[in-house]
PDB file of N, CA and C in Angstrom:
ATOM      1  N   UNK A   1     -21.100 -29.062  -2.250  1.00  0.00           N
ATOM      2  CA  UNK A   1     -20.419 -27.806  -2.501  1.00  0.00           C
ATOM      3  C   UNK A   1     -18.925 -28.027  -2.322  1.00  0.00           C
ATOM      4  N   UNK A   2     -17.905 -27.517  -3.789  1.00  0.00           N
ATOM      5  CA  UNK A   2     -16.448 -27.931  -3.288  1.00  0.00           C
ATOM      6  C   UNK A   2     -15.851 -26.687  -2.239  1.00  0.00           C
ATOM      7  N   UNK A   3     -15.007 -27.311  -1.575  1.00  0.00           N
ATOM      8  CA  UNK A   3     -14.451 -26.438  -1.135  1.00  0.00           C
ATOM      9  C   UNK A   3     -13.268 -25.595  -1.541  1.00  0.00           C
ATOM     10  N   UNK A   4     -13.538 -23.993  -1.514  1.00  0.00           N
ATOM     11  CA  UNK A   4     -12.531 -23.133  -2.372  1.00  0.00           C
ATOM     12  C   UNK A   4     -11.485 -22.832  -1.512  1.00  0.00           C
ATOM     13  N   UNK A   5     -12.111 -22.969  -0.085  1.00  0.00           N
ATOM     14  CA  UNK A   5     -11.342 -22.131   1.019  1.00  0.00           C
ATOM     15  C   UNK A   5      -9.742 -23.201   1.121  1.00  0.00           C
ATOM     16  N   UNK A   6      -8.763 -22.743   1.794  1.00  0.00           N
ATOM     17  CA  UNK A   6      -7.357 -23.460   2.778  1.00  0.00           C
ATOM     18  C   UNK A   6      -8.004 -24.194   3.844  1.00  0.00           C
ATOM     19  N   UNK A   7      -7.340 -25.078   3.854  1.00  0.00           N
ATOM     20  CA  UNK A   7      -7.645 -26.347   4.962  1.00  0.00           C
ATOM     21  C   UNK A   7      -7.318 -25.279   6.505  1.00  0.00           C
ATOM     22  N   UNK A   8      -6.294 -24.401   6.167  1.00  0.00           N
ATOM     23  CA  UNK A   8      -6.022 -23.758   7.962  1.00  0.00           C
ATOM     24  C   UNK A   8      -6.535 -22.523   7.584  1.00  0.00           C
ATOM     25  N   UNK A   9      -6.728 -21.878   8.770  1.00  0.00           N
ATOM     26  CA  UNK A   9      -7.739 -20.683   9.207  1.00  0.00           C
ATOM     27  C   UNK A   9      -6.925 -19.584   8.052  1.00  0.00           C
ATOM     28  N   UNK A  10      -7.630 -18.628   7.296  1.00  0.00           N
ATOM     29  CA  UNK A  10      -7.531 -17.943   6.080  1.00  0.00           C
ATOM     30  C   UNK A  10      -7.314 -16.423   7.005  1.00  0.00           C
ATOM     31  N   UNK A  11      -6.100 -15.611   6.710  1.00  0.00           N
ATOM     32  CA  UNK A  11      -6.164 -14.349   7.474  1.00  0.00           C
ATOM     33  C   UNK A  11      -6.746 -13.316   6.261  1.00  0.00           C
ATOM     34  N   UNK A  12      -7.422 -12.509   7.032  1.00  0.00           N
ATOM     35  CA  UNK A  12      -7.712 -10.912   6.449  1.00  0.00           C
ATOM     36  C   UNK A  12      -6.867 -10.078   7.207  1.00  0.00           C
ATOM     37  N   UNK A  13      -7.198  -8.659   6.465  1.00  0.00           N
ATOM     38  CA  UNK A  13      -6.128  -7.691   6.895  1.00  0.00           C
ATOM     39  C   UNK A  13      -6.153  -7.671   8.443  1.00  0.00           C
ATOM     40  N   UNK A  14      -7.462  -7.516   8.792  1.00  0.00           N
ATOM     41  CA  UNK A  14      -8.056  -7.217  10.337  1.00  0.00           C
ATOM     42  C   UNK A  14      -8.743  -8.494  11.107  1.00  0.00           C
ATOM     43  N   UNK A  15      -8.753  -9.624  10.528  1.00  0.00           N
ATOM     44  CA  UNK A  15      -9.394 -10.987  10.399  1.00  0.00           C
ATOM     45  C   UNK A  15      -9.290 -12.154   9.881  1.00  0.00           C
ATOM     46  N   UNK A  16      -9.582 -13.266  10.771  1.00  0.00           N
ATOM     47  CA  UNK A  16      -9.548 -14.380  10.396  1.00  0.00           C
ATOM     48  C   UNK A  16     -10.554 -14.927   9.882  1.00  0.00           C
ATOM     49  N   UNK A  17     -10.671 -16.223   8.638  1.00  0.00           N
ATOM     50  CA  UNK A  17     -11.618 -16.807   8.776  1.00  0.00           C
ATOM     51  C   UNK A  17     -11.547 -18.413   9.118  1.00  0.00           C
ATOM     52  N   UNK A  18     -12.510 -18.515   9.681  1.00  0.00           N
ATOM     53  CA  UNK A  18     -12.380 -19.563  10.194  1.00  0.00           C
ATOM     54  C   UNK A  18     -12.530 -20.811   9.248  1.00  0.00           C
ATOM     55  N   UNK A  19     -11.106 -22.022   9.695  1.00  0.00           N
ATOM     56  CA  UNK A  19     -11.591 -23.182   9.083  1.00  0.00           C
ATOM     57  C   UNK A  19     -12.261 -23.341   8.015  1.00  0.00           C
ATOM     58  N   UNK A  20     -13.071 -23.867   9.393  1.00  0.00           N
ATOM     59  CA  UNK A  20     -14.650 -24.307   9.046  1.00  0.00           C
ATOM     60  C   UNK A  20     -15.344 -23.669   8.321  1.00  0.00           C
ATOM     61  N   UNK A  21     -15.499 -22.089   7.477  1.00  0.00           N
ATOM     62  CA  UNK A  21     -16.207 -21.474   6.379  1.00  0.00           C
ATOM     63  C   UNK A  21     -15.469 -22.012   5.249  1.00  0.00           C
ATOM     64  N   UNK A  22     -16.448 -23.020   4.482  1.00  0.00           N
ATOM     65  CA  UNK A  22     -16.265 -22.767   3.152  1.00  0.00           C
ATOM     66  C   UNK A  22     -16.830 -21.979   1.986  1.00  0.00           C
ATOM     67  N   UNK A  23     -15.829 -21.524   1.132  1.00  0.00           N
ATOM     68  CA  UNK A  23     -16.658 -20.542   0.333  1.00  0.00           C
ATOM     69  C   UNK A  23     -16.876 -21.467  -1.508  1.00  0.00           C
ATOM     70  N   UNK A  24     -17.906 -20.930  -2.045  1.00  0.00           N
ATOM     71  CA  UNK A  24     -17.647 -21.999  -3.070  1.00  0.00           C
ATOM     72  C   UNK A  24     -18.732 -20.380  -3.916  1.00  0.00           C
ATOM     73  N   UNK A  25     -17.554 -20.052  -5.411  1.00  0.00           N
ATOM     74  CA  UNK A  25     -18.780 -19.601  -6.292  1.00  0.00           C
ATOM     75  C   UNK A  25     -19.688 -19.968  -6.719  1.00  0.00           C
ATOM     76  N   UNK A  26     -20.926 -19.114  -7.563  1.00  0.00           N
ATOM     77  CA  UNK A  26     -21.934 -19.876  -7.961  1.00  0.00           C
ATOM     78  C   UNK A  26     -22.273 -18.374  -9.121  1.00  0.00           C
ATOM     79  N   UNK A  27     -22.251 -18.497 -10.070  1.00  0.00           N
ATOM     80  CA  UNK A  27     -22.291 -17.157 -11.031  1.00  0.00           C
ATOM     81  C   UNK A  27     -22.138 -16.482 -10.578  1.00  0.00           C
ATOM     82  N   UNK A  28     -23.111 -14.851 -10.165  1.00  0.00           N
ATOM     83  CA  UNK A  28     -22.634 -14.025  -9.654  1.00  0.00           C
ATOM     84  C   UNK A  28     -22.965 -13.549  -8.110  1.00  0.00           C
ATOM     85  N   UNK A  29     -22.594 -14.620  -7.543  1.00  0.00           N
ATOM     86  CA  UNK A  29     -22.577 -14.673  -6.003  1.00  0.00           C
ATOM     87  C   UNK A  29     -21.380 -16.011  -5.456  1.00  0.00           C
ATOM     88  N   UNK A  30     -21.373 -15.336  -4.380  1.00  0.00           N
ATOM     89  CA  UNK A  30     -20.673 -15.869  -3.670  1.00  0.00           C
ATOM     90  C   UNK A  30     -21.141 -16.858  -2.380  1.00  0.00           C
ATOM     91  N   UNK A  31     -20.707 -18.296  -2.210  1.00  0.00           N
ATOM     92  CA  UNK A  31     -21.872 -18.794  -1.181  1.00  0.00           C
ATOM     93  C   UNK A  31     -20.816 -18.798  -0.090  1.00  0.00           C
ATOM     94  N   UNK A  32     -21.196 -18.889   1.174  1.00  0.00           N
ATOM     95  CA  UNK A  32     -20.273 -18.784   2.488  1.00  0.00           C
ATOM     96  C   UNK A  32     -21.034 -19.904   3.400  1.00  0.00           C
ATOM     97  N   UNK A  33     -20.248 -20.774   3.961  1.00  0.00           N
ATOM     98  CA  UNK A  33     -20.927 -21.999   4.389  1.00  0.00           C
ATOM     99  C   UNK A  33     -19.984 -22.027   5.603  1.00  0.00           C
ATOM    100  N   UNK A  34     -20.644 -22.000   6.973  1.00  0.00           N
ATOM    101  CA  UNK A  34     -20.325 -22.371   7.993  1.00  0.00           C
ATOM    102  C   UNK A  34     -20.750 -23.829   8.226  1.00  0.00           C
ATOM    103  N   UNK A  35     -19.577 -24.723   8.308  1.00  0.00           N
ATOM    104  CA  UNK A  35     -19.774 -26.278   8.136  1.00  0.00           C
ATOM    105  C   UNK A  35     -20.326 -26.817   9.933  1.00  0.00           C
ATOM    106  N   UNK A  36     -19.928 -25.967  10.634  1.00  0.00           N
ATOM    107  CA  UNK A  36     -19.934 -26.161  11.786  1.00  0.00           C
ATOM    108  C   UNK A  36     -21.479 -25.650  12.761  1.00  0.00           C
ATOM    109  N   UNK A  37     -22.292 -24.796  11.831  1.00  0.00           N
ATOM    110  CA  UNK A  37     -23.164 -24.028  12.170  1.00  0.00           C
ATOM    111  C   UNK A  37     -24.558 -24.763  11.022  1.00  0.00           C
ATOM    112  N   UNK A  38     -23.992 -25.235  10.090  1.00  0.00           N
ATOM    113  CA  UNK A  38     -25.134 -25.457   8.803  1.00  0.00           C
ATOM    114  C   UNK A  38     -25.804 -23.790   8.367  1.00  0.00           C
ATOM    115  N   UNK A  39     -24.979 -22.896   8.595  1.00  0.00           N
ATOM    116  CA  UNK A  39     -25.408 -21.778   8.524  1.00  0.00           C
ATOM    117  C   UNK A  39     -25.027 -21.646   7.255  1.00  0.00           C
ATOM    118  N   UNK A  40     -25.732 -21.055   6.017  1.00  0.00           N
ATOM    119  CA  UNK A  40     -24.718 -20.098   5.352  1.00  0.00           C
ATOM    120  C   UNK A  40     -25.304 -18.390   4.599  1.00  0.00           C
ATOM    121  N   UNK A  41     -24.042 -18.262   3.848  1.00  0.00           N
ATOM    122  CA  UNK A  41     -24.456 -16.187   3.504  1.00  0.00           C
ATOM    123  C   UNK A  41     -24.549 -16.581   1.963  1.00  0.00           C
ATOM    124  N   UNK A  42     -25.258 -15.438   1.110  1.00  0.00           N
ATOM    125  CA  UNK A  42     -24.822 -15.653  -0.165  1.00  0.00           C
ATOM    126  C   UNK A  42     -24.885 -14.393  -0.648  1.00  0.00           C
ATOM    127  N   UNK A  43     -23.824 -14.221  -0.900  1.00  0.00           N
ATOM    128  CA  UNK A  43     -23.155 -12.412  -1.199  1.00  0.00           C
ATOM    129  C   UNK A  43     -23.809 -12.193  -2.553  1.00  0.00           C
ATOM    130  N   UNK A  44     -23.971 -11.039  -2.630  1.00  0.00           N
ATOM    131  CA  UNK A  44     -23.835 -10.615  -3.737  1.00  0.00           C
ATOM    132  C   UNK A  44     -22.874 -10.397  -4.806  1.00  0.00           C
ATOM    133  N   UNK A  45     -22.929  -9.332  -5.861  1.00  0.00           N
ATOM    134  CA  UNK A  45     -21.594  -8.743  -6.689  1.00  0.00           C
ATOM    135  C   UNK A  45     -20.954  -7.809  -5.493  1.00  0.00           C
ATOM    136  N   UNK A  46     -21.291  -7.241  -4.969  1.00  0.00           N
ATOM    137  CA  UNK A  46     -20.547  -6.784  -4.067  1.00  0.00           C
ATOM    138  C   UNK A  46     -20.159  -6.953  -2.839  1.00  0.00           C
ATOM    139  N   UNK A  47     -21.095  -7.821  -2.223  1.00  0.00           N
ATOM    140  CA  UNK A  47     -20.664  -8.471  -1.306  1.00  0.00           C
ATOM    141  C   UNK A  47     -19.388  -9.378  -1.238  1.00  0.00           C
ATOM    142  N   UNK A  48     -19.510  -9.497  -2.675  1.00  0.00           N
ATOM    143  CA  UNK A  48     -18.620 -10.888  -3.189  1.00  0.00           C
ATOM    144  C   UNK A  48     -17.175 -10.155  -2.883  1.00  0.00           C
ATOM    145  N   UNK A  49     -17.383  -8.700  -4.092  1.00  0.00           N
ATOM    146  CA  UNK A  49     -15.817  -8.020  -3.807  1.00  0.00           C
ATOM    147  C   UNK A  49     -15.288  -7.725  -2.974  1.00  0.00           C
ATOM    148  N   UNK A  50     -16.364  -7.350  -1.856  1.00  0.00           N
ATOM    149  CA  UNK A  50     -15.749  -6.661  -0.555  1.00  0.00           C
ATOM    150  C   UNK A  50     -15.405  -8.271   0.393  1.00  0.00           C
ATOM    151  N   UNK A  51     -15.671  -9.713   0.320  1.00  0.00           N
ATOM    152  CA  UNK A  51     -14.714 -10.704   1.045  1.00  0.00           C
ATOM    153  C   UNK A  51     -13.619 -10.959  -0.029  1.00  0.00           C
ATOM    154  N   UNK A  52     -13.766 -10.619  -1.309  1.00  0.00           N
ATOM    155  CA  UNK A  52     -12.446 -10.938  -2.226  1.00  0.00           C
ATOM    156  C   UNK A  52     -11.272  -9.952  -1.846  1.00  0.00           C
ATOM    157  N   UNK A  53     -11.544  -8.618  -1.534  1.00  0.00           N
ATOM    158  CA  UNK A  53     -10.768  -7.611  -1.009  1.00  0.00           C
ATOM    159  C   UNK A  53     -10.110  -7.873   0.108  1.00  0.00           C
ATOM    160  N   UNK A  54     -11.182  -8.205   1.109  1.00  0.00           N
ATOM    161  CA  UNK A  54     -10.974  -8.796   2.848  1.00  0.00           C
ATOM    162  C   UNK A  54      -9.695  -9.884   2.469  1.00  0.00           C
ATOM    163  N   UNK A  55     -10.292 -11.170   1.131  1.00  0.00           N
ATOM    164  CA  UNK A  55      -8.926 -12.308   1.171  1.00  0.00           C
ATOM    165  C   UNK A  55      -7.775 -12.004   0.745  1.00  0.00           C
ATOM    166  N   UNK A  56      -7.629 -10.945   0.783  1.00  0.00           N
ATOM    167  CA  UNK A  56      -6.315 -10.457  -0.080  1.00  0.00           C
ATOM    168  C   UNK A  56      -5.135  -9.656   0.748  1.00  0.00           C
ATOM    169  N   UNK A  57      -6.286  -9.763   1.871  1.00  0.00           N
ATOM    170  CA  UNK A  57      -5.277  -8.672   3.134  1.00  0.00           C
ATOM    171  C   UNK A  57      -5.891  -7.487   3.155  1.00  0.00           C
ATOM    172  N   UNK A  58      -6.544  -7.067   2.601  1.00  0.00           N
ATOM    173  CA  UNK A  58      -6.372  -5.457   2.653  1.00  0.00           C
ATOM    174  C   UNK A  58      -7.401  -5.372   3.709  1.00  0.00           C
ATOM    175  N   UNK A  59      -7.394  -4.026   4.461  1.00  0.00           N
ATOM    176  CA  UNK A  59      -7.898  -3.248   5.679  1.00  0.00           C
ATOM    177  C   UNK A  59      -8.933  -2.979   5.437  1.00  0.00           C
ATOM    178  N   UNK A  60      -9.436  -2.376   6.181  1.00  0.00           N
ATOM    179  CA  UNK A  60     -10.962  -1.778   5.834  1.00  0.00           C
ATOM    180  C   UNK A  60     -10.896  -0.510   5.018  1.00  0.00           C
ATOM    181  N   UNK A  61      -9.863   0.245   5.243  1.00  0.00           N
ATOM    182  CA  UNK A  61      -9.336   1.678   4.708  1.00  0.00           C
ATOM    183  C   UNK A  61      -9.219   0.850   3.143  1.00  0.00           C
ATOM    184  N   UNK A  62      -8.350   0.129   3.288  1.00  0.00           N
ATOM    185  CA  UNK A  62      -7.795  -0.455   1.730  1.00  0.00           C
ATOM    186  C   UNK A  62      -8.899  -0.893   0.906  1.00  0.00           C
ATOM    187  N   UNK A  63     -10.144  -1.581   1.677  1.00  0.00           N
ATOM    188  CA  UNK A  63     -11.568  -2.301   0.554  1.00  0.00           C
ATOM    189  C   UNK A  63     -12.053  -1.290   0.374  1.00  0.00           C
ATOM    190  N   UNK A  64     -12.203   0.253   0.778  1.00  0.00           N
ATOM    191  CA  UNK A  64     -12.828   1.494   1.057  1.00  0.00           C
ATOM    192  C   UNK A  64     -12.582   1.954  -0.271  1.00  0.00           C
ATOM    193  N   UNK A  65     -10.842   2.136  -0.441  1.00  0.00           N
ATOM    194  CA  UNK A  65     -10.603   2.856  -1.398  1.00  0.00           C
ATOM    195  C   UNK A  65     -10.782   2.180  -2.836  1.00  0.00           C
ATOM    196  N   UNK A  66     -10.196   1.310  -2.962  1.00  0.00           N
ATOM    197  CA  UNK A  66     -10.573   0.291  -4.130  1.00  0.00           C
ATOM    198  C   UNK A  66     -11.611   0.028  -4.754  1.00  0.00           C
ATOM    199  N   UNK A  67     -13.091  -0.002  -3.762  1.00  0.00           N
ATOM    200  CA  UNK A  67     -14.306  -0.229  -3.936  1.00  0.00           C
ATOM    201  C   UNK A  67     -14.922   1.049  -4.067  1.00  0.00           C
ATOM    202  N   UNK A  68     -13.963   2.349  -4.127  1.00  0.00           N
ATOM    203  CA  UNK A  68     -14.573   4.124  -4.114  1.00  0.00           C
ATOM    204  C   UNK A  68     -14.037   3.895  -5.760  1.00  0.00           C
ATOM    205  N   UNK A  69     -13.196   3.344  -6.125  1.00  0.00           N
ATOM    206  CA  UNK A  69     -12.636   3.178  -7.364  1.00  0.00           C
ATOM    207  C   UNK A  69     -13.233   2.694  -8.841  1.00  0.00           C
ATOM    208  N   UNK A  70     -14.013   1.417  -7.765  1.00  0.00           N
ATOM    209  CA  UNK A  70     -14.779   0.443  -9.008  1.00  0.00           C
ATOM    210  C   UNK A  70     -16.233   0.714  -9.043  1.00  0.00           C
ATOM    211  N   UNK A  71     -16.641   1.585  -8.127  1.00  0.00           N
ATOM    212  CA  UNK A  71     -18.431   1.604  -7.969  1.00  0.00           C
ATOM    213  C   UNK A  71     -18.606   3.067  -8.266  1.00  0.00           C
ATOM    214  N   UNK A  72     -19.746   3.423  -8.388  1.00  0.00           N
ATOM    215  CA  UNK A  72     -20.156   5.170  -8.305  1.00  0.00           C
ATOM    216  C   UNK A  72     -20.877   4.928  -7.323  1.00  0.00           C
ATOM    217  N   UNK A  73     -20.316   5.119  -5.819  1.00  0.00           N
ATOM    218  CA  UNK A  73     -21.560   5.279  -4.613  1.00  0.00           C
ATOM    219  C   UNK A  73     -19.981   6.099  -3.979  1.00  0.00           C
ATOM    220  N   UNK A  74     -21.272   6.741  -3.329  1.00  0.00           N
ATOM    221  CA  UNK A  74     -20.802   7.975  -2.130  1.00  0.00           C
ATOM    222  C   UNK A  74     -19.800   7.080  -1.148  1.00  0.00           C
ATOM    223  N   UNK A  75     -18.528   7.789  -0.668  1.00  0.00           N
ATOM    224  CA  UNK A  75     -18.585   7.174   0.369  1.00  0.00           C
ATOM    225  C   UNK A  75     -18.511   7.109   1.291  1.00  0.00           C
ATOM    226  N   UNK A  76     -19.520   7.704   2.040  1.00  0.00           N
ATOM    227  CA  UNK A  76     -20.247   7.111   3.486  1.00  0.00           C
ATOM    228  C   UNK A  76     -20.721   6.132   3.429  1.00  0.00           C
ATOM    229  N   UNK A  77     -21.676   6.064   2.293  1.00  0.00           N
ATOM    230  CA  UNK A  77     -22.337   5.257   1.853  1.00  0.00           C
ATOM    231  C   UNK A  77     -22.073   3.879   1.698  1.00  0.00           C
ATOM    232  N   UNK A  78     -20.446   3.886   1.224  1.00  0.00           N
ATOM    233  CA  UNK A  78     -19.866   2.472   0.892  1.00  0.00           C
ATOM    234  C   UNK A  78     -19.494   2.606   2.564  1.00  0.00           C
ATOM    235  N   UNK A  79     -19.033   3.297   3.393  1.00  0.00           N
ATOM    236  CA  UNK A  79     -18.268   3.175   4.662  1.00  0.00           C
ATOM    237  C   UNK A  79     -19.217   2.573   5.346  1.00  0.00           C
ATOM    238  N   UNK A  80     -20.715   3.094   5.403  1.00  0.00           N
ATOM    239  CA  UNK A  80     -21.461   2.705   6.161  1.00  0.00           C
ATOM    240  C   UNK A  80     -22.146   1.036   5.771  1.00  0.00           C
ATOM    241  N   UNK A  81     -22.379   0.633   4.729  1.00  0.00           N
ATOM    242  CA  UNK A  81     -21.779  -0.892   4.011  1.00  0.00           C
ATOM    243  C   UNK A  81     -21.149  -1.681   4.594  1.00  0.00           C
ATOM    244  N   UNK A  82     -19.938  -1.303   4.259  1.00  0.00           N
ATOM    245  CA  UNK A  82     -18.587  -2.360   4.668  1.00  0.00           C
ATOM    246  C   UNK A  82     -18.621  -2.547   6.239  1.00  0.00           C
ATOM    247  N   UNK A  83     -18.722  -1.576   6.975  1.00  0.00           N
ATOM    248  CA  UNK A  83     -18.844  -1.551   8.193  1.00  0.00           C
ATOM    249  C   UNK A  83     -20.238  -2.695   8.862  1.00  0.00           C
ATOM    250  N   UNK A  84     -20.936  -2.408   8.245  1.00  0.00           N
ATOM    251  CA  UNK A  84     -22.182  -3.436   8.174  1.00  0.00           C
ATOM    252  C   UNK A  84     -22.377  -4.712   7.735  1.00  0.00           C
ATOM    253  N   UNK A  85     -21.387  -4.794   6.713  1.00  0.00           N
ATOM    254  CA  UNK A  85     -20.933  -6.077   6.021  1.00  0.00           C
ATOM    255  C   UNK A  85     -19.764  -7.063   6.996  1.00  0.00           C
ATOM    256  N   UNK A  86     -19.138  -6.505   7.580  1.00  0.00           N
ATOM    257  CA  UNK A  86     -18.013  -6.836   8.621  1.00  0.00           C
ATOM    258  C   UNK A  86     -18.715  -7.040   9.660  1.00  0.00           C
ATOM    259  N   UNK A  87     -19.433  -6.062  10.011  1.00  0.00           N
ATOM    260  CA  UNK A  87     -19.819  -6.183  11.687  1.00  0.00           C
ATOM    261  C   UNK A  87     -21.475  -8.105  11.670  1.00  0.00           C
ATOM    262  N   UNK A  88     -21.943  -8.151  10.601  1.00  0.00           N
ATOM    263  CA  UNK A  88     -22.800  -9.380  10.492  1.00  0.00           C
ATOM    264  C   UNK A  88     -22.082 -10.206  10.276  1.00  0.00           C
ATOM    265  N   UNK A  89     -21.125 -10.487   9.454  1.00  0.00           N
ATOM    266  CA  UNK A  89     -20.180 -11.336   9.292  1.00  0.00           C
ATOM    267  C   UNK A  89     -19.512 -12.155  10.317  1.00  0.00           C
ATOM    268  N   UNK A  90     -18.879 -10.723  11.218  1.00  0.00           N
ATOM    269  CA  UNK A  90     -18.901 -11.173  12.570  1.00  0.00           C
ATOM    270  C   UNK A  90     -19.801 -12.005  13.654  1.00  0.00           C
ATOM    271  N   UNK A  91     -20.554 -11.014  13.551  1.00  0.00           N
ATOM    272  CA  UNK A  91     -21.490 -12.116  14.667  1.00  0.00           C
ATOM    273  C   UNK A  91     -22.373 -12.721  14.431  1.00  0.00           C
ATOM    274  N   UNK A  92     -21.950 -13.239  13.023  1.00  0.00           N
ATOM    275  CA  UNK A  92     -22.074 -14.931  12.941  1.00  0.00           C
ATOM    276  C   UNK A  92     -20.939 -15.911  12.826  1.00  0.00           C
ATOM    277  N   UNK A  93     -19.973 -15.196  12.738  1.00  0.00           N
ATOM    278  CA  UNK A  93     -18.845 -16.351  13.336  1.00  0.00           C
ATOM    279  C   UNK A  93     -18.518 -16.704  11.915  1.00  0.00           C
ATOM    280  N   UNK A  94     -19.035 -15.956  10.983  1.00  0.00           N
ATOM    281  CA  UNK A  94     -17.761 -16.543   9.614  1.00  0.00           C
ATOM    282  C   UNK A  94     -16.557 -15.296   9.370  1.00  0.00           C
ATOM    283  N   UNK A  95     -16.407 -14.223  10.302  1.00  0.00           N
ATOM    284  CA  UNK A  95     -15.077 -13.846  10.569  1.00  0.00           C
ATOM    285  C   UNK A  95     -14.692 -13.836  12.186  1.00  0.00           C
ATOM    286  N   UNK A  96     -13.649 -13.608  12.120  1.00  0.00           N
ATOM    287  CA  UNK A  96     -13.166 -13.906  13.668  1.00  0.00           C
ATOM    288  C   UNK A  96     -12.153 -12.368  13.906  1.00  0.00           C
ATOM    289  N   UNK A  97     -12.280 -11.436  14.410  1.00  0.00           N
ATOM    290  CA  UNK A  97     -11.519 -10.724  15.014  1.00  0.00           C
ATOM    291  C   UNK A  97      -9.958 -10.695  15.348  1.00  0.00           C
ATOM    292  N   UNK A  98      -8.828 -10.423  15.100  1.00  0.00           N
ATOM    293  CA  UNK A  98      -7.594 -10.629  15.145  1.00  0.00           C
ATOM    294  C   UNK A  98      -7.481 -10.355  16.574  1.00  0.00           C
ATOM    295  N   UNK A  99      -7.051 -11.210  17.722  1.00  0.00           N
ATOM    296  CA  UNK A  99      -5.933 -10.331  18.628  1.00  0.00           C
ATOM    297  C   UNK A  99      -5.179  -9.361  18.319  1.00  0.00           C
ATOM    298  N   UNK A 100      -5.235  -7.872  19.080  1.00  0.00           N
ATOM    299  CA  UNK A 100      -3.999  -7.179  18.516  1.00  0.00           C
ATOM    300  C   UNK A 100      -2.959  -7.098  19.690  1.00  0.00           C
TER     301      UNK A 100
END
């Protein structure tokens, strides 16, 4: 699998990713490879947009609105998602929490 990711730790709006995740496409998913874990995720179409959103900087407010933009889902619905999508992400260690 090549690697798509930066050799140094990749920031999100609210998050880091680490290193060690490489991400590599594959049609319409996205694969997420913790090199350090042999772990990996494989997003969906939307899963995909909402870490393409995350690499771009934007907040959680910011993937909220953008993704209320491009989808027809409610949004709680997307809130309650993203929030869910972030919070697994997390604790598996392919995002890392910012010091504030």
């Amino acid at each position: 699998m090549a690697d798509s990711s930066n050799s140094q730790t990749q920031g999100v709006g609210f998050a880091t990713v680490p290193q060690h995740i490489l991400t590599q496409q594959l049609e319409d998913e996205l694969i997420l490879l913790d090199t350090e874990k042999g772990q990996y995720f494989s997003l969906n179409e939307v899963g995909s947009r909402m870490w393409t959103l995350l690499q771009q900087g934007k907040d959680l407010e910011g993937v909220l609105n953008d993704m209320l933009q491009e989808y027809e889902v409610e949004e709680s619905k997307l809130r309650a998602d993203l929030a869910k999508f972030v919070d697994k992400l997390t604790s598996q260690g392919f995002l890392q929490p910012r010091d504030s």
